[in-house]
PDB file of N, CA and C in Angstrom:
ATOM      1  N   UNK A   1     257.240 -63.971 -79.207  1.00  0.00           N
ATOM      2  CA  UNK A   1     256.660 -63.987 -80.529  1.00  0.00           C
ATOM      3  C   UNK A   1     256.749 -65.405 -81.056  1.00  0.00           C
ATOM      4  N   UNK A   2     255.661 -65.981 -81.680  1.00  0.00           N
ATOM      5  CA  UNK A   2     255.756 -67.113 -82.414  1.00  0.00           C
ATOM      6  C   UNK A   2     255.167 -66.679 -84.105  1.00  0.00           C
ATOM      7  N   UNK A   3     255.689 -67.401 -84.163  1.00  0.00           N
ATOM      8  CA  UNK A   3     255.756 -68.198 -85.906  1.00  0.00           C
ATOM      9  C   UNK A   3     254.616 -69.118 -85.814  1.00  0.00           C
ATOM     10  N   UNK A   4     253.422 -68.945 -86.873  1.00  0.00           N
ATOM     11  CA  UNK A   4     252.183 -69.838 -86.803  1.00  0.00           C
ATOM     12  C   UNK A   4     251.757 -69.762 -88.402  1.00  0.00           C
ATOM     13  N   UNK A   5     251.691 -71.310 -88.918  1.00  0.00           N
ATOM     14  CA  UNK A   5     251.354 -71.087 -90.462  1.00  0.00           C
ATOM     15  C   UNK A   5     249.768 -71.222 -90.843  1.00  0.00           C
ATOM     16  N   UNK A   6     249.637 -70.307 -90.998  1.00  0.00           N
ATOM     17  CA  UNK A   6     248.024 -70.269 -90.898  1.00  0.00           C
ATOM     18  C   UNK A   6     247.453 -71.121 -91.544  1.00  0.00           C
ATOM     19  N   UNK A   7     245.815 -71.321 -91.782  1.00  0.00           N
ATOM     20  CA  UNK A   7     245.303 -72.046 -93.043  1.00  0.00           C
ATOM     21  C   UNK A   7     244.876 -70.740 -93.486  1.00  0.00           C
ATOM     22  N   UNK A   8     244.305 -70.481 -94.865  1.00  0.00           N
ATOM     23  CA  UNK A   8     243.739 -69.446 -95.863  1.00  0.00           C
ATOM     24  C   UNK A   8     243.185 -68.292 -94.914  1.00  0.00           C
ATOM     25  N   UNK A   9     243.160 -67.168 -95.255  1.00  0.00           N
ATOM     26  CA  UNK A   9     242.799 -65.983 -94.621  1.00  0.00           C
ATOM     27  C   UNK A   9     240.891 -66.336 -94.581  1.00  0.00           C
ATOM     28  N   UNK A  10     240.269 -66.942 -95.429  1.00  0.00           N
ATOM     29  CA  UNK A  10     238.951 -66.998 -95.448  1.00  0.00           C
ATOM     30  C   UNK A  10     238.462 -67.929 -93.850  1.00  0.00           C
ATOM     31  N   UNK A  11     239.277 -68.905 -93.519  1.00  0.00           N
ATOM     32  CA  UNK A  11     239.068 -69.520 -92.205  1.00  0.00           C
ATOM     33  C   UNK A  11     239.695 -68.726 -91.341  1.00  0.00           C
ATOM     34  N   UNK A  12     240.631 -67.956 -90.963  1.00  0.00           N
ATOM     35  CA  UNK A  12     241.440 -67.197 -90.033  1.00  0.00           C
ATOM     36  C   UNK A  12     240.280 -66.319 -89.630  1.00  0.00           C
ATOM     37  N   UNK A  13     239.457 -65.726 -90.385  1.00  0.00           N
ATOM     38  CA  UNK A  13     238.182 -64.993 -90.087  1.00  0.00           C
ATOM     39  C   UNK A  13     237.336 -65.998 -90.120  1.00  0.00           C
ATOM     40  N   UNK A  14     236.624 -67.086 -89.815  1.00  0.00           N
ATOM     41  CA  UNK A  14     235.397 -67.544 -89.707  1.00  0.00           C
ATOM     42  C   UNK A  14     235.380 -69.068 -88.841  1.00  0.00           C
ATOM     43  N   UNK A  15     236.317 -69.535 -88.905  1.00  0.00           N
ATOM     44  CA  UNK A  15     236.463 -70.809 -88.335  1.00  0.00           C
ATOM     45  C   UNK A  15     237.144 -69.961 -86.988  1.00  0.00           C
ATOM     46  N   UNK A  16     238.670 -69.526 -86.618  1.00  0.00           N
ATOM     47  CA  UNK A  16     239.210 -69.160 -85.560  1.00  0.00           C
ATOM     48  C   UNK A  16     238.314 -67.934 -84.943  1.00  0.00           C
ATOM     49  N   UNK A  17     237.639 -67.145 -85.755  1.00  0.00           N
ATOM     50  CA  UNK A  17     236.956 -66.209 -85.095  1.00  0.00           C
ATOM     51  C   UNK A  17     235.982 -66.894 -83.998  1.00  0.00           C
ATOM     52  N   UNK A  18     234.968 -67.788 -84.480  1.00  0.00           N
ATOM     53  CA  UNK A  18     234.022 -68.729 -84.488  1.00  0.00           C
ATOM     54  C   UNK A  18     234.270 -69.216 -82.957  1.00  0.00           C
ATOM     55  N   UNK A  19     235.538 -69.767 -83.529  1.00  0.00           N
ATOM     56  CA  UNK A  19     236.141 -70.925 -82.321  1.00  0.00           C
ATOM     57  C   UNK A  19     236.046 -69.646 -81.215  1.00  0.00           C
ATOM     58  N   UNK A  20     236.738 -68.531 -80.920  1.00  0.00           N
ATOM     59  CA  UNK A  20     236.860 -67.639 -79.883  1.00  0.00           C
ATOM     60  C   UNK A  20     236.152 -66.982 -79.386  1.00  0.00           C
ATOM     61  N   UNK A  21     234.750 -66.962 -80.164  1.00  0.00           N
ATOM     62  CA  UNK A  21     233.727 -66.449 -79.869  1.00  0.00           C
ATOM     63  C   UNK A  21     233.199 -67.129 -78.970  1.00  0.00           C
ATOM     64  N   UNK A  22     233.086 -68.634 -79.150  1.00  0.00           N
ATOM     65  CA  UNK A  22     232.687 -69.295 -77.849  1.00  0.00           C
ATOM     66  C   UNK A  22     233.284 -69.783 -76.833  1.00  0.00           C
ATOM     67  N   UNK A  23     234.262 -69.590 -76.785  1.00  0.00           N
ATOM     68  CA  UNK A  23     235.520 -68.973 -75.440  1.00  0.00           C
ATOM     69  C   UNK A  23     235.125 -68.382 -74.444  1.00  0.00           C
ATOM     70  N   UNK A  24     234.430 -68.635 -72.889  1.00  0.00           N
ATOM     71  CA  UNK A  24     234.233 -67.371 -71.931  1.00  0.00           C
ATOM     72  C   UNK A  24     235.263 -66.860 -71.695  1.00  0.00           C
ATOM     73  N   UNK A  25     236.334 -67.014 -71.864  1.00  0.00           N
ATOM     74  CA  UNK A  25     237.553 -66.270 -71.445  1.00  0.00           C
ATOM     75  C   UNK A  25     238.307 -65.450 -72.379  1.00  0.00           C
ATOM     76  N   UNK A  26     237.572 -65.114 -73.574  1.00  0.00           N
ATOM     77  CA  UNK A  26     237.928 -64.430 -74.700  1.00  0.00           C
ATOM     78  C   UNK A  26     236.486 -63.052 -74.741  1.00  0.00           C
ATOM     79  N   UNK A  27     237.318 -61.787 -74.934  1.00  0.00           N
ATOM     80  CA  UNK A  27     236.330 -60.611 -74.757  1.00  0.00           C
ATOM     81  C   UNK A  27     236.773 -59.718 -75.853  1.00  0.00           C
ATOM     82  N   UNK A  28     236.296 -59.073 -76.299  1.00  0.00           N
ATOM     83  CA  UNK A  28     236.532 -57.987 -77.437  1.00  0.00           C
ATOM     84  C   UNK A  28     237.240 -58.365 -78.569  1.00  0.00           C
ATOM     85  N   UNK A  29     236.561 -59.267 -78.600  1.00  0.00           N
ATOM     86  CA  UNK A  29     236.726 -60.162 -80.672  1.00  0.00           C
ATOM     87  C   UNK A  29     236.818 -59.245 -81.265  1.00  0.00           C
ATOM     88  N   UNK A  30     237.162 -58.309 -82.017  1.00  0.00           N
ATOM     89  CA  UNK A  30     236.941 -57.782 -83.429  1.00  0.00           C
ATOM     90  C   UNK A  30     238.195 -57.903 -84.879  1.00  0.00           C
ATOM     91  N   UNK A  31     237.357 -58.511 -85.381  1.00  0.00           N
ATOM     92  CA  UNK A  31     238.689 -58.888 -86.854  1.00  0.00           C
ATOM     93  C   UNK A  31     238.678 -57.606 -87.608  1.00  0.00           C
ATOM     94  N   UNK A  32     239.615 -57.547 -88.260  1.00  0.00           N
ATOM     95  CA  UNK A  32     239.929 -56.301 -89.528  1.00  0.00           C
ATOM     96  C   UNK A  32     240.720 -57.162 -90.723  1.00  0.00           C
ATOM     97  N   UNK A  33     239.606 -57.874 -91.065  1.00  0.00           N
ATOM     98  CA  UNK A  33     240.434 -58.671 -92.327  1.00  0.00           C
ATOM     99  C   UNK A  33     240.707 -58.004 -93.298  1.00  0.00           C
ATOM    100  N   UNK A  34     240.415 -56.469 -93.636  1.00  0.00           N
ATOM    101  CA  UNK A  34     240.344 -55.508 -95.015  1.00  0.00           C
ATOM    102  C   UNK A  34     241.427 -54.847 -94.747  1.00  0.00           C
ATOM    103  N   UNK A  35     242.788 -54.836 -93.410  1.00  0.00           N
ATOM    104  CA  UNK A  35     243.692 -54.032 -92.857  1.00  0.00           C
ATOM    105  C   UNK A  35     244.443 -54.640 -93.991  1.00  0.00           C
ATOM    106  N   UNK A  36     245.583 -53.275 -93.943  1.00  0.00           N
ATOM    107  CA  UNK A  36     247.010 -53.841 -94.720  1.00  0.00           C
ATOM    108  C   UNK A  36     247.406 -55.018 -94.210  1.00  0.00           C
ATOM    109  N   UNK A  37     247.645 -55.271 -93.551  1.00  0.00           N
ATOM    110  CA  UNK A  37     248.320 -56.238 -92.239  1.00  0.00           C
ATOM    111  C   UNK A  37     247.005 -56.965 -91.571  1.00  0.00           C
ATOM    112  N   UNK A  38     246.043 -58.046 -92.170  1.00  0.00           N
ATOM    113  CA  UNK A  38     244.863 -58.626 -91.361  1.00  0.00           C
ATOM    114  C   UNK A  38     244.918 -58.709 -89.960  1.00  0.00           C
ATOM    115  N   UNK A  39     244.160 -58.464 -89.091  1.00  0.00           N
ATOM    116  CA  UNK A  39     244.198 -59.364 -87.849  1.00  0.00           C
ATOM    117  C   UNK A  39     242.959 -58.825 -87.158  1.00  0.00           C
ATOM    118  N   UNK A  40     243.278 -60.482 -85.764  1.00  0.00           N
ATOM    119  CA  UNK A  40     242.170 -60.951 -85.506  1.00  0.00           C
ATOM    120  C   UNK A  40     242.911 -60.273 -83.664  1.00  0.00           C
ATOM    121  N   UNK A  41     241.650 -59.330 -83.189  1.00  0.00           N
ATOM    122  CA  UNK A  41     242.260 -58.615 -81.686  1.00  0.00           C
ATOM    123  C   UNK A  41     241.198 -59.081 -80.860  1.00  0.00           C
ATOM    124  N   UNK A  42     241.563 -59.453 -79.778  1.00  0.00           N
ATOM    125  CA  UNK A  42     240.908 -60.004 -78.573  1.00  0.00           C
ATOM    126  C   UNK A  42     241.689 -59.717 -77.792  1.00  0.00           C
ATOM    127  N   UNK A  43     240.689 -60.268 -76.087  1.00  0.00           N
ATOM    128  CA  UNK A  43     241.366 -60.561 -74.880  1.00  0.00           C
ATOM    129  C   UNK A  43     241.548 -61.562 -74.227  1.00  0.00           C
ATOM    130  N   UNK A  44     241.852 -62.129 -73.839  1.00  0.00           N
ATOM    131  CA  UNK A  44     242.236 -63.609 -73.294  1.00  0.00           C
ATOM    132  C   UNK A  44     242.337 -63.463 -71.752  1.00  0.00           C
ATOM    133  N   UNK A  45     241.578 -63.349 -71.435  1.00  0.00           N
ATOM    134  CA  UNK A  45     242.156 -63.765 -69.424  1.00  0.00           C
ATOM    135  C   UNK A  45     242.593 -62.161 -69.506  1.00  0.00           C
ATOM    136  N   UNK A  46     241.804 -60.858 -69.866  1.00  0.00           N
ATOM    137  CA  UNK A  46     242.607 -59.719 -69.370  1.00  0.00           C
ATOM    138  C   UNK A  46     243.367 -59.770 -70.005  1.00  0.00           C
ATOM    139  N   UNK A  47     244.096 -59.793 -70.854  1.00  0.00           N
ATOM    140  CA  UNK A  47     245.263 -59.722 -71.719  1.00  0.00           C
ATOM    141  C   UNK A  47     245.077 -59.416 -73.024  1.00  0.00           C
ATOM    142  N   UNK A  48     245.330 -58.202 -73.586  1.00  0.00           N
ATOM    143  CA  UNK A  48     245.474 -58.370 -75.143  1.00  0.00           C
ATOM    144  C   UNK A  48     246.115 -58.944 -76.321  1.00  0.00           C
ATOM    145  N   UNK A  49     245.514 -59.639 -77.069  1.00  0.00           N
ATOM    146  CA  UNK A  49     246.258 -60.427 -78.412  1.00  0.00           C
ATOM    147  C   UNK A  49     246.125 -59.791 -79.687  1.00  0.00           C
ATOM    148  N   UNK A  50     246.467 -59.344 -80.243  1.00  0.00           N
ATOM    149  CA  UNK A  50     246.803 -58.765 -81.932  1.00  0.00           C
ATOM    150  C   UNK A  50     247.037 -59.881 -82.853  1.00  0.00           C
ATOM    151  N   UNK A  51     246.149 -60.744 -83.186  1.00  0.00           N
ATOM    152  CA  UNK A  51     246.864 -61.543 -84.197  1.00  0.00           C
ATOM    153  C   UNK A  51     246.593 -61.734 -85.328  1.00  0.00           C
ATOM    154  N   UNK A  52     248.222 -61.484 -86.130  1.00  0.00           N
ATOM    155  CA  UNK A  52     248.280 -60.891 -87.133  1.00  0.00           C
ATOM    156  C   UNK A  52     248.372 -62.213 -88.370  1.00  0.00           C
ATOM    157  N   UNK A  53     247.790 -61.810 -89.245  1.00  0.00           N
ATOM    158  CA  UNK A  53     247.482 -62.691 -91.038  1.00  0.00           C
ATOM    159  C   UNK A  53     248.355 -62.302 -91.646  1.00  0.00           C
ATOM    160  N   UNK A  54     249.541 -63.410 -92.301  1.00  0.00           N
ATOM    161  CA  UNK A  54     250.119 -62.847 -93.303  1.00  0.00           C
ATOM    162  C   UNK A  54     250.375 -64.520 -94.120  1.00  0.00           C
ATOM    163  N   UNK A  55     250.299 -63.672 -95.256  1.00  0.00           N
ATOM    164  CA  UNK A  55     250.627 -64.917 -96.749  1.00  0.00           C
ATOM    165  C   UNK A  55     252.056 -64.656 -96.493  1.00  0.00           C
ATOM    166  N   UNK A  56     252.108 -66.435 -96.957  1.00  0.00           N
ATOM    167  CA  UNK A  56     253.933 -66.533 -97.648  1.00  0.00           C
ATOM    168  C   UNK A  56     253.770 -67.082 -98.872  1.00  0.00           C
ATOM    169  N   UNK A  57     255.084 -66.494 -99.372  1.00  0.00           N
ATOM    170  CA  UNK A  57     254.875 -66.196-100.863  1.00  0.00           C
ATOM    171  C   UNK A  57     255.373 -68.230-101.339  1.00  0.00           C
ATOM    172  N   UNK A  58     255.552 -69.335-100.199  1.00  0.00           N
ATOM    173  CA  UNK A  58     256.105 -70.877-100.647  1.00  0.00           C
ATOM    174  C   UNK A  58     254.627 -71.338-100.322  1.00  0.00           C
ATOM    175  N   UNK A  59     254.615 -72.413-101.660  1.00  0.00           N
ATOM    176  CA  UNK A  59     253.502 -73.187-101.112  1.00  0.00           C
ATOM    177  C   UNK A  59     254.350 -74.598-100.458  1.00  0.00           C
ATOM    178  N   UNK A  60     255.391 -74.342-100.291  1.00  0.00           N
ATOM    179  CA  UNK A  60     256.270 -75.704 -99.138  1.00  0.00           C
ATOM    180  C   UNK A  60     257.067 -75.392 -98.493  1.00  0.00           C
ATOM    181  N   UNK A  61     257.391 -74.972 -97.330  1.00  0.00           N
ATOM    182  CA  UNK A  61     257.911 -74.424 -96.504  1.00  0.00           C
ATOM    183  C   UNK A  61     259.530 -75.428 -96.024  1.00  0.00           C
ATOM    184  N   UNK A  62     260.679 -75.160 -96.590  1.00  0.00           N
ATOM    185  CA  UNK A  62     262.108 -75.350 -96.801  1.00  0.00           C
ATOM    186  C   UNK A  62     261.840 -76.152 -95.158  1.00  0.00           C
ATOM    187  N   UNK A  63     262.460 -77.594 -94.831  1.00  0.00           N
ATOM    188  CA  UNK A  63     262.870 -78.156 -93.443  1.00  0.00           C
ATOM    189  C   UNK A  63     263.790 -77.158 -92.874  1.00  0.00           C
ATOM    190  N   UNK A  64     264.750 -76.276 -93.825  1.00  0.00           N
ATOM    191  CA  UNK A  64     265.826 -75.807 -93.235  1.00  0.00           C
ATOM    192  C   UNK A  64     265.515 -74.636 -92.280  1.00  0.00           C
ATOM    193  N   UNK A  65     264.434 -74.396 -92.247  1.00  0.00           N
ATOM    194  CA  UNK A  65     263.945 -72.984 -91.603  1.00  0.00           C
ATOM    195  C   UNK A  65     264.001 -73.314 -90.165  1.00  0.00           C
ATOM    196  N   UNK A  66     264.594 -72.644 -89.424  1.00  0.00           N
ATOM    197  CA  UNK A  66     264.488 -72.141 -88.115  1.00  0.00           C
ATOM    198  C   UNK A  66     263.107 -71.732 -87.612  1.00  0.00           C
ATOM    199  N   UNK A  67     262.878 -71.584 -86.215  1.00  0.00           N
ATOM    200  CA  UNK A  67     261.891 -71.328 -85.882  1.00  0.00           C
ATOM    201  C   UNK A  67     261.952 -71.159 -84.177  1.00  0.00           C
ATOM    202  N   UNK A  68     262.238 -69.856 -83.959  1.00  0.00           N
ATOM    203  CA  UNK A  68     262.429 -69.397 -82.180  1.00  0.00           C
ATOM    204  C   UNK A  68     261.358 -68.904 -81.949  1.00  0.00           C
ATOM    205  N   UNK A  69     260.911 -69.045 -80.310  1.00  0.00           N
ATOM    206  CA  UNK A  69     260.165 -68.180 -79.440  1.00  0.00           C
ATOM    207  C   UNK A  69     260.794 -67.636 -78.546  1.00  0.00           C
ATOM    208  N   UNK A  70     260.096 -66.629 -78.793  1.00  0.00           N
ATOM    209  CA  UNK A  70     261.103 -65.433 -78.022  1.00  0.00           C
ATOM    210  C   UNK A  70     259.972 -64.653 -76.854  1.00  0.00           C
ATOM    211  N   UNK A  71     260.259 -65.095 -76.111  1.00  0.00           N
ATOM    212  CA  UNK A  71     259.590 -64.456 -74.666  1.00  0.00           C
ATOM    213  C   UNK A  71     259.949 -62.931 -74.310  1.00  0.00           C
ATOM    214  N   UNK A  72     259.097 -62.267 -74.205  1.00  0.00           N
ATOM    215  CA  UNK A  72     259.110 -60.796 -74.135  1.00  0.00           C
ATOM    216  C   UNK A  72     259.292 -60.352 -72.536  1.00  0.00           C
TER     217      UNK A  72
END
């Protein structure tokens, strides 16, 4: 799992959609920006991605914050 600070939910649907659409290696685009929980689901190389939109409530994000990836 990673930690990714988005830009505005209005580009997360139209710019990153955009971008993946013209991806040959990206298949079954479909966004649900109206979900409780937004996100943008595709496939990548056979693989499914769920990726999920969420606001944070800082408009400056503390240096002190941690930040792991955690391999599944």
């Amino acid at each position: 799992m990673n930690l990714l600070f988005p830009p505005p939910q209005e580009y997360f649907f139209t710019w990153l959609h955009d971008m993946l659409a013209e991806m040959p290696e990206v298949s079954e685009l479909h966004p649900v920006p109206d979900a409780h929980v937004p996100v943008l689901g595709f496939k990548i190389n056979g693989v499914s991605i769920d990726l999920l939109y969420a606001n944070l409530a800082h408009a400056v994000i503390p240096e002190v914050c941690l930040f792991y990836s955690i391999a599944a």
